[in-house]
Each structure stands twice: as structure tokens, then as C-alpha cells.
Protein backbone atom coordinates (compact mmCIF):
# COMPACT_ATOMS: atom_id res chain seq x y z
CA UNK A 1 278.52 123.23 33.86
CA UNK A 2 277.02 125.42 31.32
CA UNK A 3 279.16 126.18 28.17
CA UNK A 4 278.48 128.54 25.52
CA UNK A 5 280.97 130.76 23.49
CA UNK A 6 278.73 133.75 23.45
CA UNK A 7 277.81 133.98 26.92
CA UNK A 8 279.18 134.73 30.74
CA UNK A 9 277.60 133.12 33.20
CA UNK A 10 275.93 134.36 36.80
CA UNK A 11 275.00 131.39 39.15
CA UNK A 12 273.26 132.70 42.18
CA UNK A 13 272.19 129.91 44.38
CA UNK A 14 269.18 132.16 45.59
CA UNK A 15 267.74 135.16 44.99
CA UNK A 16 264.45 137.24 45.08
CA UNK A 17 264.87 138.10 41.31
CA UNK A 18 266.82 137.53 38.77
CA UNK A 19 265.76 140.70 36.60
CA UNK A 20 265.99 142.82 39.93
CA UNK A 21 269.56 141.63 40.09
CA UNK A 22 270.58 142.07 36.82
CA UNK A 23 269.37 145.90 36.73
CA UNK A 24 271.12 146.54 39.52
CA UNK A 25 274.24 145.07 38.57
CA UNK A 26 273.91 146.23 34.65
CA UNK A 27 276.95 148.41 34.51
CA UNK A 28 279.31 145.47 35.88
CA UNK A 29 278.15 142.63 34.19
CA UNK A 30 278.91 141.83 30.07
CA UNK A 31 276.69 142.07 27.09
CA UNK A 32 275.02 138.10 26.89
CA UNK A 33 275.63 137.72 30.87
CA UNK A 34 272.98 135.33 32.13
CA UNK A 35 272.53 135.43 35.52
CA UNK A 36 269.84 132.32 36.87
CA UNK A 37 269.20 130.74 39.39
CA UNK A 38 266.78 127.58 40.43
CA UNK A 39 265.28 129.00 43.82
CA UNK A 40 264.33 132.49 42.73
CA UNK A 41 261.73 133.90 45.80
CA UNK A 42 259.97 137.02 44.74
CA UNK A 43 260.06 136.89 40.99
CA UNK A 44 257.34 139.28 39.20
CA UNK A 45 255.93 138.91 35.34
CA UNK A 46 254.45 141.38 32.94
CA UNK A 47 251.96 144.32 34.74
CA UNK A 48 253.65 143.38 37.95
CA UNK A 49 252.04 139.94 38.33
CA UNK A 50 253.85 138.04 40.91
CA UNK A 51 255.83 134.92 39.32
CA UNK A 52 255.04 131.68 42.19
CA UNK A 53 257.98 129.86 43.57
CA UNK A 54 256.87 126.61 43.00
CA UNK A 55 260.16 124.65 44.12
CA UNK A 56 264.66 124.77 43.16
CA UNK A 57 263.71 121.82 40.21
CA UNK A 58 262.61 124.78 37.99
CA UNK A 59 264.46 127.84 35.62
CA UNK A 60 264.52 131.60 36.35
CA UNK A 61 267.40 133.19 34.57
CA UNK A 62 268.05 136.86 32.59
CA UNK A 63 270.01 137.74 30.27
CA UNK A 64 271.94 140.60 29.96
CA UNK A 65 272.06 142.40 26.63
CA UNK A 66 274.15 145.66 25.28
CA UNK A 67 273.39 145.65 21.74
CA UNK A 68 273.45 149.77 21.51
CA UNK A 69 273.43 152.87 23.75
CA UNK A 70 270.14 153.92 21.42
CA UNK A 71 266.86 152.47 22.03
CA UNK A 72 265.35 150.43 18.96
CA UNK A 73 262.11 149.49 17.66
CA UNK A 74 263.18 145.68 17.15
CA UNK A 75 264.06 145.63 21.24
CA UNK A 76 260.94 145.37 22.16
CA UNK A 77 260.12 142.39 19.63
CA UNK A 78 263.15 140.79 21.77
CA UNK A 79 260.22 139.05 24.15
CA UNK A 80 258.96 137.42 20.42
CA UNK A 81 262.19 136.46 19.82
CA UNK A 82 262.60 134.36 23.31
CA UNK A 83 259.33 132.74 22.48
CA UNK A 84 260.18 130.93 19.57
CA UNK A 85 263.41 130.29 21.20
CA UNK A 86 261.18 128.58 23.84
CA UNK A 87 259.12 126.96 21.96
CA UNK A 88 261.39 125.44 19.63
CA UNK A 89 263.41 124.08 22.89
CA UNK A 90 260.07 122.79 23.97
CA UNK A 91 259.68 121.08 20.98
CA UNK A 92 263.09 118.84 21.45
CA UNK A 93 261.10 117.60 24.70
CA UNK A 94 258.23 116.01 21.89
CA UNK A 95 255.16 118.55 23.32
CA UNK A 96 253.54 121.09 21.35
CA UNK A 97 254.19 124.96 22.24
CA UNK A 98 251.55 127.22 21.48
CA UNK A 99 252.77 131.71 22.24
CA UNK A 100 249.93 133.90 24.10
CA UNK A 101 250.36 136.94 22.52
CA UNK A 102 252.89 138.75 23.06
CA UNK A 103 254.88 136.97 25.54
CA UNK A 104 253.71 133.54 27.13
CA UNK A 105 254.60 129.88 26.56
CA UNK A 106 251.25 127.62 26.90
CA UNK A 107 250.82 123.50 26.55
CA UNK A 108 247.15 122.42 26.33
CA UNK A 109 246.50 125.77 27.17
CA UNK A 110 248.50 125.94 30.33
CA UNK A 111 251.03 127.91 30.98
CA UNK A 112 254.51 126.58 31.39
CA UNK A 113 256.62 130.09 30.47
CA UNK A 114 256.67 133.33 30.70
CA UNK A 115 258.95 136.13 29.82
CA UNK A 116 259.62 139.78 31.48
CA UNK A 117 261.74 141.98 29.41
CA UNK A 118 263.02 145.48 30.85
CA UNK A 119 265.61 148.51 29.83
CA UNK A 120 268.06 150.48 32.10
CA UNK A 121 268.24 153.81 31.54
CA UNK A 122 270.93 155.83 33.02
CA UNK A 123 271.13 159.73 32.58
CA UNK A 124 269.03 159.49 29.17
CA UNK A 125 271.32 156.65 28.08
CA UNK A 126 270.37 152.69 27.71
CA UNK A 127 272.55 150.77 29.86
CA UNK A 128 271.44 147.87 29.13
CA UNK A 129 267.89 145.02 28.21
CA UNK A 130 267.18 142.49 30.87
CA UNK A 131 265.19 139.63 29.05
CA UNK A 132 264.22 137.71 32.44
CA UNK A 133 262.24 134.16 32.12
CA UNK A 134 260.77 131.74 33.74
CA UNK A 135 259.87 128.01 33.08
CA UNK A 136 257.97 125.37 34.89
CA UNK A 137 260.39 122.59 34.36
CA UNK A 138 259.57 119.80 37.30
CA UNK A 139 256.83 121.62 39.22
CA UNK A 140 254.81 118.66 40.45
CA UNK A 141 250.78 118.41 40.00
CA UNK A 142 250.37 119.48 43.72
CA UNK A 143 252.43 122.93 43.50
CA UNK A 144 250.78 123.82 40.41
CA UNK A 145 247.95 124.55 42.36
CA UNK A 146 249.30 127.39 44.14
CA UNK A 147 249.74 129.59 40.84
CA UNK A 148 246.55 131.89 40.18
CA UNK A 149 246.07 131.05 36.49
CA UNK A 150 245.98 127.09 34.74
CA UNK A 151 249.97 126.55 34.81
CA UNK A 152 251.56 122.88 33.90
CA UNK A 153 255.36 121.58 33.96
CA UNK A 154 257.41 119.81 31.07
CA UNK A 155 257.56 116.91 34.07
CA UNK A 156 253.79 116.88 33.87
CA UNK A 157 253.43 117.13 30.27
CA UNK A 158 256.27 113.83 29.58
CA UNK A 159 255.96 112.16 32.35
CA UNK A 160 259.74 112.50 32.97
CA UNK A 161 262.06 114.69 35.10
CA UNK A 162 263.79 117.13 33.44
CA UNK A 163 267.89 118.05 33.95
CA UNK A 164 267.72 121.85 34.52
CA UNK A 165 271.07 122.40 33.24
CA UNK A 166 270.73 120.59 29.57
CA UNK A 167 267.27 122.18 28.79
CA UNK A 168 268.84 125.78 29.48
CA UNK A 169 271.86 124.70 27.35
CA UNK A 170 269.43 123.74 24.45
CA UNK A 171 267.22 127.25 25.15
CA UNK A 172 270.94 129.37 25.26
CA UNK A 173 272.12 127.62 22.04
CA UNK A 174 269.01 128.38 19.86
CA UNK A 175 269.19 132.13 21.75
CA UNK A 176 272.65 132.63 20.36
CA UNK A 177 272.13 130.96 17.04
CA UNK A 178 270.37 133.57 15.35
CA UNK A 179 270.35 136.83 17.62
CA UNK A 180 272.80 138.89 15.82
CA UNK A 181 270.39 138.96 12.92
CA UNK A 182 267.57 138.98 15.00
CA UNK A 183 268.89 142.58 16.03
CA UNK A 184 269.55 143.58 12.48
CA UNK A 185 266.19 142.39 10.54
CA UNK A 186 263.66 142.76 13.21
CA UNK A 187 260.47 140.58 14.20
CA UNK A 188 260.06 139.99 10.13
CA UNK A 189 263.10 137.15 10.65
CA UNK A 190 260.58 135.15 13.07
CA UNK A 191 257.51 135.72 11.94
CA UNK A 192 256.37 132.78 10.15
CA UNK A 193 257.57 130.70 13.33
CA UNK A 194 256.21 132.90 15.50
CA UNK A 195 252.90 132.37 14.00
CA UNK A 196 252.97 129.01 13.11
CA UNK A 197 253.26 128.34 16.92
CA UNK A 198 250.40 131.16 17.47
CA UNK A 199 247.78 129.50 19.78
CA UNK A 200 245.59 132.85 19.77
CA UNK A 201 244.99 133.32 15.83
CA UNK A 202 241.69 133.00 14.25
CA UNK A 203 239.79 132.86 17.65
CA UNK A 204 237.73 135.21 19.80
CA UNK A 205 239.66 137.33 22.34
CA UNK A 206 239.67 139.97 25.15
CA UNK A 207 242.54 142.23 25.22
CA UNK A 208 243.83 144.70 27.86
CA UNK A 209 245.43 147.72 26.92
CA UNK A 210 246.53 150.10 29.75
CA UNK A 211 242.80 150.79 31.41
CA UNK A 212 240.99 149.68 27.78
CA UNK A 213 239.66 146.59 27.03
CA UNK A 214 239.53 145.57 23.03
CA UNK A 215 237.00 142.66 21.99
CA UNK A 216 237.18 140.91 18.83
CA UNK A 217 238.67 138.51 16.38
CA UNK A 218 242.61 137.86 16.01
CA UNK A 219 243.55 138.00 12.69
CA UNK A 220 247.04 138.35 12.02
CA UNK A 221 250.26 139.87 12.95
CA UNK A 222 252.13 143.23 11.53
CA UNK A 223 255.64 143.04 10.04
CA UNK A 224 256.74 144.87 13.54
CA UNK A 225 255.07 142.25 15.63
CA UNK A 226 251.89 144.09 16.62
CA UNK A 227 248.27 142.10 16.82
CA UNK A 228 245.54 142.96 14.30
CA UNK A 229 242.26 142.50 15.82
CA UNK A 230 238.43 142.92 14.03
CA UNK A 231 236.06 143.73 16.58
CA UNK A 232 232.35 142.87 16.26
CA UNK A 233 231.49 146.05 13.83
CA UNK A 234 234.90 145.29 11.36
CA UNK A 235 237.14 147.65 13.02
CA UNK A 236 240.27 147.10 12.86
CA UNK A 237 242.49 147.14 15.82
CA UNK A 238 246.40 147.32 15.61
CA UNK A 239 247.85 146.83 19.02
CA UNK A 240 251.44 146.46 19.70
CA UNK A 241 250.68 146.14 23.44
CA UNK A 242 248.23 144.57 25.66
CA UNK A 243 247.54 141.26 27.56
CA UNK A 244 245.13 138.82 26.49
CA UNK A 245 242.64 138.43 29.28
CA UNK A 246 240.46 135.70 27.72
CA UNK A 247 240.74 133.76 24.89
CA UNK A 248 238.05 131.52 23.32
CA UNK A 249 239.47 128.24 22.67
């Protein structure tokens, strides 16, 4: 059983997604509801990428958040914020995290996590933020394979199965730890840890953003989260979205 004084719980012992189901249900479930599941069958990421069902040993879970009926500038830093949650639960397993800009979890440059975060507007009004996730906790070598991009498992990566239950304990825990003042102080809270766990600094990258493609060097991060990037004639770039396509390791 899962225990945590901040939180509500949603078990659903299937479902085709756990974000789909929270937006749906947004107006009867709390603020800090998590609804998850470990056999989640049509799961999508970011740009609608579809999220592979590699087996019931893994995590997909959302949580529900009502901070305010008006739409803020730090929400959409909230997808930073899970990251270093992530990552620092990662970290308890003795493996070493490195964040894809803005939103992935990768070990030895595989991906393990990945995070979806989406509003619910209702009549001009925010209902409510759905902060889905997914993470590769006992996918075996063989199912990996099945996943259209170089994915691993925290099974892989220690050699040891891994109790679903305590690891989203540990990941809840850190969530709730600091999230109030998350909310009031913005990305500029996390952003030394954010970056110190940064595996996409000081290298060569491709970045999409909408039908654009930006080329250059990753430099740094804003105070508001966004990535400052020098292309190859010392332009700057400030991009608070995108998706890194390639990445020069």
C-alpha cells in the first residue's frame, strides 16, 4: 500500500492511459490525486509519440494538480521539476541520471523516463495539470527492443528487480517534499540540480521547434528554464520549447 499525507490515490489495474483518464475525470478527482497503474496499453509522450507497453513490472502514473484556476509561467517548468524528482529517486538505486532537455530521464544515454505534462481547460478556466510519467522499471533486455529509440530499465542497469510500489513511494516523497515552493519560486529553486544532472550541456545538438530545426552548441539554461543555444555563426538561440533530435555525445 502506498502512503503519503499529501496525496489520494487512483489504482487502476489497466488502462489505455493514465493522462487520458485523469483529464477526463479532472473535475472529480482531488488536487495531488495520482492515478497509476502497471499495465497501461496505449500511453502517448511529448508530440504524440506513442509510449511502448513493454510489460505490468513497470510505472505509468499522473498526478493530478489544482494549484490555481489561473494559468502560470512556473506550470510549465512543472515537467523540470519531475525530472530532478526522477533523477534524484534514480540516484537512491546507485545509477547516474542524466535530463534530455526539457523532459526525459536517460542512463548511458538510454532512456529509462519520460514525462507528459497537460492542462484542462474548461470554459476559459484551468481545471486542472496532469503531470503523467512513465518509467522503465523491470523491462527485460528482450522487450527493450520493441521501443523505437535506445531505451534501458533500472533492472538492466543493477542487475536487480525492482519493487514497483517502494520506488514510486521514494519518487512521491521527494514530489511532495518541496512542491509547494516549487509553485511559489519557480524553475530558479531547481536549477542548479537540474543542471548538474544536465546530460545535454556543453555539446553539439539538433533541436526541433514546431516545423524549425535549430543547430548549435548548448550553453546554458535561463532563470525560467528555457535552453540557450549558439549556433555555428554565434547566434544566440533562447528556446523554451523544442525536442532534441540529436545530440553529440
Amino acid at each position: 500500500m502506498l502512503y503519503n499525507f499529501f496525496m489520494e490515490f487512483c489504482y487502476l489495474e489497466e488502462i489505455d492511459s493514465t493522462n487520458k483518464y485523469a483529464k477526463e475525470n479532472i473535475n472529480n478527482l482531488s488536487d495531488m490525486t495520482v492515478v497509476y497503474t502497471y499495465n497501461q496499453t496505449n500511453g502517448r509522450g511529448r508530440l504524440n509519440r506513442k509510449w511502448n507497453n513493454t510489460g505490468c513490472d513497470n510505472i505509468y502514473a499522473s498526478i493530478v494538480l489544482k494549484p490555481s484556476s489561473e494559468m502560470k509561467e512556473v506550470y510549465s517548468n512543472l515537467t523540470q521539476y519531475l525530472c530532478v524528482v526522477l533523477a534524484k529517486t534514480f540516484e537512491e538505486y546507485n545509477v547516474v541520471p542524466k535530463i534530455k532537455w526539457p523532459n526525459d530521464i536517460q542512463i548511458n544515454g538510454k532512456k529509462i523516463s519520460g514525462i507528459l505534462a497537460e492542462g484542462v481547460i474548461e470554459a476559459g478556466k484551468l481545471e486542472g495539470l496532469v503531470l503523467g510519467f512513465g518509467v522503465n522499471l523491470n523491462t527485460k533486455i528482450e522487450n527493450l527492443s520493441i521501443i523505437n529509440q535506445p531505451a534501458t530499465s533500472l533492472d538492466v542497469e543493477t542487475g536487480k528487480f525492482i519493487d514497483k510500489k517502494i520506488f514510486l513511494k521514494k519518487l512521491l516523497d521527494k514530489f511532495c517534499l518541496m512542491y509547494d515552493k516549487f509553485i511559489e519560486e519557480g524553475f530558479i529553486l531547481i536549477k542548479n540540480e537540474y543542471i548538474r544532472r544536465a546530460g545535454f550541456l556543453d555539446k553539439d545538438i539538433k533541436v526541433k521547434v514546431f516545423d524549425k530545426e535549430v543547430c548549435g552548441r548548448a550553453v546554458g539554461l535561463t532563470d525560467d528554464g528555457a535552453l540557450k543555444l549558439i549556433d555555428e555563426e554565434n547566434k544566440e538561440h533562447v528556446l523554451l520549447i523544442g525536442d532534441i533530435l540529436w545530440m553529440n555525445y
